[in-house]
PDB file of N, CA and C in Angstrom:
ATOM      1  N   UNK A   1      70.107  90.188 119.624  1.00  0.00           N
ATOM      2  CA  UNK A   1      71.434  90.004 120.176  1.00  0.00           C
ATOM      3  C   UNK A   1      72.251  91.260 119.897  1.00  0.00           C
ATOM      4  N   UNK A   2      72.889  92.102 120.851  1.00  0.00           N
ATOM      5  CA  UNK A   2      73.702  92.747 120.874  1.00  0.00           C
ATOM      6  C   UNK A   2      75.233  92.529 120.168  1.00  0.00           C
ATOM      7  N   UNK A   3      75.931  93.506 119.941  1.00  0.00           N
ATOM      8  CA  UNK A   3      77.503  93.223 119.849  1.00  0.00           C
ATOM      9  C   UNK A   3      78.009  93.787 120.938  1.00  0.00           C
ATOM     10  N   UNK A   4      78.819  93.492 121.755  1.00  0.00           N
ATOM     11  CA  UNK A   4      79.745  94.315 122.363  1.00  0.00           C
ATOM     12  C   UNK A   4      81.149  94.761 121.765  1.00  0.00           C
ATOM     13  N   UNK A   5      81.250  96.410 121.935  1.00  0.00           N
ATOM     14  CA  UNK A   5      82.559  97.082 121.278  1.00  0.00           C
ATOM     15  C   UNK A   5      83.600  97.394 121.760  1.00  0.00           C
ATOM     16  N   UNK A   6      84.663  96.691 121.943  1.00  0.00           N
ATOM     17  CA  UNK A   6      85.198  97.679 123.232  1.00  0.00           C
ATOM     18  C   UNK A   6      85.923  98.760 123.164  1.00  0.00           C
ATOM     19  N   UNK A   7      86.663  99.277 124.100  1.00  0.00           N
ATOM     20  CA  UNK A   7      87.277 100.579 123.632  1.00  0.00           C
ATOM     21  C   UNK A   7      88.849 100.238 123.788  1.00  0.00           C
ATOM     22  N   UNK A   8      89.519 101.380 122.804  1.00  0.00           N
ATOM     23  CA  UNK A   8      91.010 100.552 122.937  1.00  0.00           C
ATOM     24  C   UNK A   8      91.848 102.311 122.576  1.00  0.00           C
ATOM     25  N   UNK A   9      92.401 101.827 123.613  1.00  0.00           N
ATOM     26  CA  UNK A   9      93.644 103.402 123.236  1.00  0.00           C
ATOM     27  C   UNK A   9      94.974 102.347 122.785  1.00  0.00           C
ATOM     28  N   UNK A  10      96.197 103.411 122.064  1.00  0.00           N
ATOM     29  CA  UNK A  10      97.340 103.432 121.743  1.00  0.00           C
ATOM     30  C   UNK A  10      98.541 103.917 122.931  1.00  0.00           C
ATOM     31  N   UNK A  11      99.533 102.888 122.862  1.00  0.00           N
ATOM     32  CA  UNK A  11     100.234 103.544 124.089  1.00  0.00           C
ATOM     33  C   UNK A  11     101.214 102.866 124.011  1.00  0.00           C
ATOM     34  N   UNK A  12     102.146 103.283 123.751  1.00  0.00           N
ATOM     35  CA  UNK A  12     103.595 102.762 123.010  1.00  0.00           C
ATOM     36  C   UNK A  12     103.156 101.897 121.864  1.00  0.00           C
ATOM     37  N   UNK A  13     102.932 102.567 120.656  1.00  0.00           N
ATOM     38  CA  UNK A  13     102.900 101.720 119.830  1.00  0.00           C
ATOM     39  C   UNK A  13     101.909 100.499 119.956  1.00  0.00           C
ATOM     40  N   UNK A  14     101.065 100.416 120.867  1.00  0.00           N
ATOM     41  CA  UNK A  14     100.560  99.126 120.952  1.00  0.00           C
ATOM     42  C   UNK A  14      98.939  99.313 121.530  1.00  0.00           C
ATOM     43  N   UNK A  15      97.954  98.448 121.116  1.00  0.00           N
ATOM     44  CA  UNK A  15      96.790  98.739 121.298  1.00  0.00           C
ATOM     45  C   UNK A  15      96.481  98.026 123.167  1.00  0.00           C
ATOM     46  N   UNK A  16      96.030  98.624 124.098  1.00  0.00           N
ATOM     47  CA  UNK A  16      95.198  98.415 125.209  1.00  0.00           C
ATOM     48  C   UNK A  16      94.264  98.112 125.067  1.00  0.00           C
ATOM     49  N   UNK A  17      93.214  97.444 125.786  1.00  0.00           N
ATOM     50  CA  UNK A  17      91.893  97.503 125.747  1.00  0.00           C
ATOM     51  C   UNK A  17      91.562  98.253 127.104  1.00  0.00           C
ATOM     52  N   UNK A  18      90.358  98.786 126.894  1.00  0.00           N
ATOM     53  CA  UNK A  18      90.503  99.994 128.115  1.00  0.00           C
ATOM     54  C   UNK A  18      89.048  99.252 128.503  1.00  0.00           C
ATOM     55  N   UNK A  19      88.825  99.425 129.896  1.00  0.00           N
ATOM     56  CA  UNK A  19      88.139  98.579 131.049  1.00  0.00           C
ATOM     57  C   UNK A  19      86.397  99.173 130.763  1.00  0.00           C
ATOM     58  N   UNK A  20      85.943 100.166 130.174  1.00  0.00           N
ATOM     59  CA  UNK A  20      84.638 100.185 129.771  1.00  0.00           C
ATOM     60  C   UNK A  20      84.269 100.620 128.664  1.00  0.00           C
ATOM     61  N   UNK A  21      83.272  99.770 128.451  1.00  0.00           N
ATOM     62  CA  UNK A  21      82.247 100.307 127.059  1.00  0.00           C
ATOM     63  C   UNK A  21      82.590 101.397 125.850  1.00  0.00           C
ATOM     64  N   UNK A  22      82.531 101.632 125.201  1.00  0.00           N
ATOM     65  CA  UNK A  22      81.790 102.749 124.392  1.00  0.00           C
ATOM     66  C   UNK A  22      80.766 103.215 124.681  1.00  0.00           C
ATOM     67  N   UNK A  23      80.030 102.360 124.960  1.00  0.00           N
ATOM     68  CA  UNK A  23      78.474 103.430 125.514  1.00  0.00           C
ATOM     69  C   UNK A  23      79.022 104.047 126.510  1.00  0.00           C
ATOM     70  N   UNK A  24      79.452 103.552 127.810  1.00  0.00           N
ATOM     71  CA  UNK A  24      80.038 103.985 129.064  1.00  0.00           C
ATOM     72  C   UNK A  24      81.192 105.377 128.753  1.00  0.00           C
ATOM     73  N   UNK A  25      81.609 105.237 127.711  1.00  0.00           N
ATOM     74  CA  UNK A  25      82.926 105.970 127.600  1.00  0.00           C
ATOM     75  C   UNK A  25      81.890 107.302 126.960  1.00  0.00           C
ATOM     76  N   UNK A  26      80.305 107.318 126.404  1.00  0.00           N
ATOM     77  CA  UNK A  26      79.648 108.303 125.803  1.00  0.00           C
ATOM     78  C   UNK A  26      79.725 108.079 124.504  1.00  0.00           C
ATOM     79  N   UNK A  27      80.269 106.913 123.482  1.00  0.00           N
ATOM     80  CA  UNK A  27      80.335 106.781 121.988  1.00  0.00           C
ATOM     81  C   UNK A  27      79.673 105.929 121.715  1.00  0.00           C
ATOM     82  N   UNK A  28      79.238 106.150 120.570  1.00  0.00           N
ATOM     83  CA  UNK A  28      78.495 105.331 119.463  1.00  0.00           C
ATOM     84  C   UNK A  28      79.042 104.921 118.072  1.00  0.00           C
ATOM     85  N   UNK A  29      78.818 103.396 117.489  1.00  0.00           N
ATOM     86  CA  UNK A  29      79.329 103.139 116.828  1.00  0.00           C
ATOM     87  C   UNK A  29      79.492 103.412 115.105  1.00  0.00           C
ATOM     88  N   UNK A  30      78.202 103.951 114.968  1.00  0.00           N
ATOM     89  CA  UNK A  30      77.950 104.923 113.803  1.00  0.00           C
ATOM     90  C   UNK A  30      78.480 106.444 113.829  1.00  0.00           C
ATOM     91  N   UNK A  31      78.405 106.789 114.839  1.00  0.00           N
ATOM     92  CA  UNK A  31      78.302 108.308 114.862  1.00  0.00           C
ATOM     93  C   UNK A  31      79.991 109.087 115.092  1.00  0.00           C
ATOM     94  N   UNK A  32      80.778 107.622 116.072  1.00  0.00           N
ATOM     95  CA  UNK A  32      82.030 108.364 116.679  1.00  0.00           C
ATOM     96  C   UNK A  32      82.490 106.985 115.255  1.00  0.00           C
ATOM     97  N   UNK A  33      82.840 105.989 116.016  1.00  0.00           N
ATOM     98  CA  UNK A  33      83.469 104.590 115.513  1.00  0.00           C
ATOM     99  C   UNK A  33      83.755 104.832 114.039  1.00  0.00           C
ATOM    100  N   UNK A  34      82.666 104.803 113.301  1.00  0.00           N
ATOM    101  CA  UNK A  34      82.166 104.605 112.016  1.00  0.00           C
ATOM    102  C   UNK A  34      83.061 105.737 110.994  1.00  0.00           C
ATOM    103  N   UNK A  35      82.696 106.953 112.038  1.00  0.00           N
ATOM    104  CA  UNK A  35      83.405 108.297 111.296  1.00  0.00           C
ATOM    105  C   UNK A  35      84.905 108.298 111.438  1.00  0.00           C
ATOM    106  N   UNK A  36      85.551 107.629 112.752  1.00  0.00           N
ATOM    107  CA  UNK A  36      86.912 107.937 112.849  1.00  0.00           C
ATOM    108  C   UNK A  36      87.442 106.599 111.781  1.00  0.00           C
ATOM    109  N   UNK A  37      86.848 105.864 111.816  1.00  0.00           N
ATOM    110  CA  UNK A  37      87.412 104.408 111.194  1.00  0.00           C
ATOM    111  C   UNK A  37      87.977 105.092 109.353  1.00  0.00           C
ATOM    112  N   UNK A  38      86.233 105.510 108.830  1.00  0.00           N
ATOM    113  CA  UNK A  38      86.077 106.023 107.368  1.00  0.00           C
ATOM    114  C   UNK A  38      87.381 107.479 107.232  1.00  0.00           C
ATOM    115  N   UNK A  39      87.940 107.827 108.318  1.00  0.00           N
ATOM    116  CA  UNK A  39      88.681 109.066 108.113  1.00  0.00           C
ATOM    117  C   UNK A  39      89.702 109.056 108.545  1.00  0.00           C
ATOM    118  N   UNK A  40      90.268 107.717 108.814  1.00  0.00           N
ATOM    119  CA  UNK A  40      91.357 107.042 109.099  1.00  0.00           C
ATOM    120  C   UNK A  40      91.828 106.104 108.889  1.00  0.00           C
ATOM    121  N   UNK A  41      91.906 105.191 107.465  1.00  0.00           N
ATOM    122  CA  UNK A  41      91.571 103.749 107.186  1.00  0.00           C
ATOM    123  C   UNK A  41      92.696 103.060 107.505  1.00  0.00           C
ATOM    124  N   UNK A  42      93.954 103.747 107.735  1.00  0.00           N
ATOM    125  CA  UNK A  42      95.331 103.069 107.753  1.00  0.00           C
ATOM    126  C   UNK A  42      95.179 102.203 109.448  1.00  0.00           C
ATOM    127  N   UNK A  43      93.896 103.013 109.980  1.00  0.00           N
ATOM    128  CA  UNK A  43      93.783 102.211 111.231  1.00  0.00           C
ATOM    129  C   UNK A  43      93.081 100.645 110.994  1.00  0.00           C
ATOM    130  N   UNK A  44      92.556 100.544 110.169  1.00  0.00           N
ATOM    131  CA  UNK A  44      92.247  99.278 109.524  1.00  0.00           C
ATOM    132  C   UNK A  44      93.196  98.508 109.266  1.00  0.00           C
ATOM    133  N   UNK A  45      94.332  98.663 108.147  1.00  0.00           N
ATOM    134  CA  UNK A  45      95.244  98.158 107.322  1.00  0.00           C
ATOM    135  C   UNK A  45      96.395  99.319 107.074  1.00  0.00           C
ATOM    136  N   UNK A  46      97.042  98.992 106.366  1.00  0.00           N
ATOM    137  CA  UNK A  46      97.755  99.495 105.336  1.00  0.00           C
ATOM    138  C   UNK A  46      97.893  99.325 104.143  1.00  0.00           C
ATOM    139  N   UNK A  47      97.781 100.735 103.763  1.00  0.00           N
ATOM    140  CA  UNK A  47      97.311 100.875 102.106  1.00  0.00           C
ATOM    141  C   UNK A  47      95.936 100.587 101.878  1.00  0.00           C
ATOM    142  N   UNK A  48      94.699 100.326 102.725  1.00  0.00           N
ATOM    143  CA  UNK A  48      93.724 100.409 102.600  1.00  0.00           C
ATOM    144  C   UNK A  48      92.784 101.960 102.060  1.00  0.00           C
ATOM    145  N   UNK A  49      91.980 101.362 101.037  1.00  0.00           N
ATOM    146  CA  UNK A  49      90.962 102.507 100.401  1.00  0.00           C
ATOM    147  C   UNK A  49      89.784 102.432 100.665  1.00  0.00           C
ATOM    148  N   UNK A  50      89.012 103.071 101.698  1.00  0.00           N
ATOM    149  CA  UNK A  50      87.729 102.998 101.264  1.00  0.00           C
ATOM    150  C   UNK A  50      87.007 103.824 100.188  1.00  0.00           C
ATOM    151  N   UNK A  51      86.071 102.560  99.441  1.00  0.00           N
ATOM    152  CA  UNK A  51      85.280 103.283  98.598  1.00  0.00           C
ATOM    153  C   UNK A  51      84.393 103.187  98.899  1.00  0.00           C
ATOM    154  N   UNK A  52      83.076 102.616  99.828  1.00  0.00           N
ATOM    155  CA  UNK A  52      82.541 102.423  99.744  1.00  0.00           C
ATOM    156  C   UNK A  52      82.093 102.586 101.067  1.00  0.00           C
ATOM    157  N   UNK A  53      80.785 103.053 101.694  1.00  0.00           N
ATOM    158  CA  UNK A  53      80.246 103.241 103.166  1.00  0.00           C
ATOM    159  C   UNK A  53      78.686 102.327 103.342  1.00  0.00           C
ATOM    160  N   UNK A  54      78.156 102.054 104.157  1.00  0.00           N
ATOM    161  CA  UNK A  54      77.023 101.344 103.998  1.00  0.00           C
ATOM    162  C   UNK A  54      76.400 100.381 102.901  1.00  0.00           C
ATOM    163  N   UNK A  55      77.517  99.674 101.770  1.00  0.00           N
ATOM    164  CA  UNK A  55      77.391  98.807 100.945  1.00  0.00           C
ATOM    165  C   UNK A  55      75.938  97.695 101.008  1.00  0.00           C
ATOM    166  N   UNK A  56      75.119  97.813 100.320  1.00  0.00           N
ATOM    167  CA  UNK A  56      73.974  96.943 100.885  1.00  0.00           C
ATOM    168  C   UNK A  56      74.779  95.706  99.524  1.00  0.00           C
ATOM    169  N   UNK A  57      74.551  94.731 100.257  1.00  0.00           N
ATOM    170  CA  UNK A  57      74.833  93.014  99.335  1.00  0.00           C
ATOM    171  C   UNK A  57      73.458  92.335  99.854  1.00  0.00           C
ATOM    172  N   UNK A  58      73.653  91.039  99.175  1.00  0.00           N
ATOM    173  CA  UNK A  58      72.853  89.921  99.562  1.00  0.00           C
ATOM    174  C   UNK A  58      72.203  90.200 100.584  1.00  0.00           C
ATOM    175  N   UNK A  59      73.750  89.954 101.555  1.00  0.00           N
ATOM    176  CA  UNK A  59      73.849  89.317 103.070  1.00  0.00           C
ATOM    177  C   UNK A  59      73.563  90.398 104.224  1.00  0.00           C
ATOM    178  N   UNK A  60      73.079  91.825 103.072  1.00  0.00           N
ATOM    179  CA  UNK A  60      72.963  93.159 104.430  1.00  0.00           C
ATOM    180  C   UNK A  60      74.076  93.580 103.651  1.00  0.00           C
ATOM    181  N   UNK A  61      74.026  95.383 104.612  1.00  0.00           N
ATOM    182  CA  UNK A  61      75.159  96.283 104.359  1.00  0.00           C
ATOM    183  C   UNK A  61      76.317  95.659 104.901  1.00  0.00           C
ATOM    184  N   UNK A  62      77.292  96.624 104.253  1.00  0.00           N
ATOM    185  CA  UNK A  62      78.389  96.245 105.022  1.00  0.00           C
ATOM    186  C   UNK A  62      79.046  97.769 105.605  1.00  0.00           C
ATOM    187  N   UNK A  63      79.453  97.453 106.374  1.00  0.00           N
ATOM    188  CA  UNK A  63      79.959  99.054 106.898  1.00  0.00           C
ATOM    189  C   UNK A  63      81.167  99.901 106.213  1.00  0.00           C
ATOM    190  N   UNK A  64      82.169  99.122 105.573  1.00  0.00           N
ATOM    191  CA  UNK A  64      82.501  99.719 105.144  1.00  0.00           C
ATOM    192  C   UNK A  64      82.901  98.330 103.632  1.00  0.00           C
ATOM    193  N   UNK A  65      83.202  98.918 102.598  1.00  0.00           N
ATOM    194  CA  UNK A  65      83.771  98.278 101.378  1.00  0.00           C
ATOM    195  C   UNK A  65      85.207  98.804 100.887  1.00  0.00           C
ATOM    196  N   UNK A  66      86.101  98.067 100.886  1.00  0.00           N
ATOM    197  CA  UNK A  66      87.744  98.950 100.565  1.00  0.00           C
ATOM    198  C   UNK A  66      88.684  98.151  99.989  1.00  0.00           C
ATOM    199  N   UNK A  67      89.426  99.172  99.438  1.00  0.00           N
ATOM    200  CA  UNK A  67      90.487  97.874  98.776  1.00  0.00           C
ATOM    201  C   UNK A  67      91.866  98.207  99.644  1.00  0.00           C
ATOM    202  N   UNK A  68      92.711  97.172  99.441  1.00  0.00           N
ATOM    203  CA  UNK A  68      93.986  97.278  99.784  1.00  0.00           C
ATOM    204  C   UNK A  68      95.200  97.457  98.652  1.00  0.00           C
ATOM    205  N   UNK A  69      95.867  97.322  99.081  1.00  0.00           N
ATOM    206  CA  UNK A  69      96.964  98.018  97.853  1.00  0.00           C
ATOM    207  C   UNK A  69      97.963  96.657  97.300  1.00  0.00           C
TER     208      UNK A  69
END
């Protein structure tokens, strides 16, 4: 089973969802996703820290591990 990701721009302050893919748009979710997410965490939360990248647990990795403030 697949995930589907979608893609989302900013535009006044507010998130869009934009009409194709990530694959379609040429991104990948490790390579583009993964890196802008880890080098931008406030896009996550606020006051969010990541410490942690590919966390293996129990249940599988996790993509990212972080704290909040």
């Amino acid at each position: 089973m697949s995930t589907g990701i979608k893609v989302w721009e900013v535009k006044d302050d507010t998130l869009e969802a934009v009409t194709i893919t990530m694959a379609e748009a040429g991104k990948k979710e490790v390579e583009d996703l993964e890196k802008w997410l880890a080098t931008n965490p406030e896009l996550i939360g606020e006051g969010i820290v990541i410490i942690g990248e590919q966390v293996q647990t129990r249940s599988g990795p996790l993509d990212f591990l972080g704290l909040d403030s």
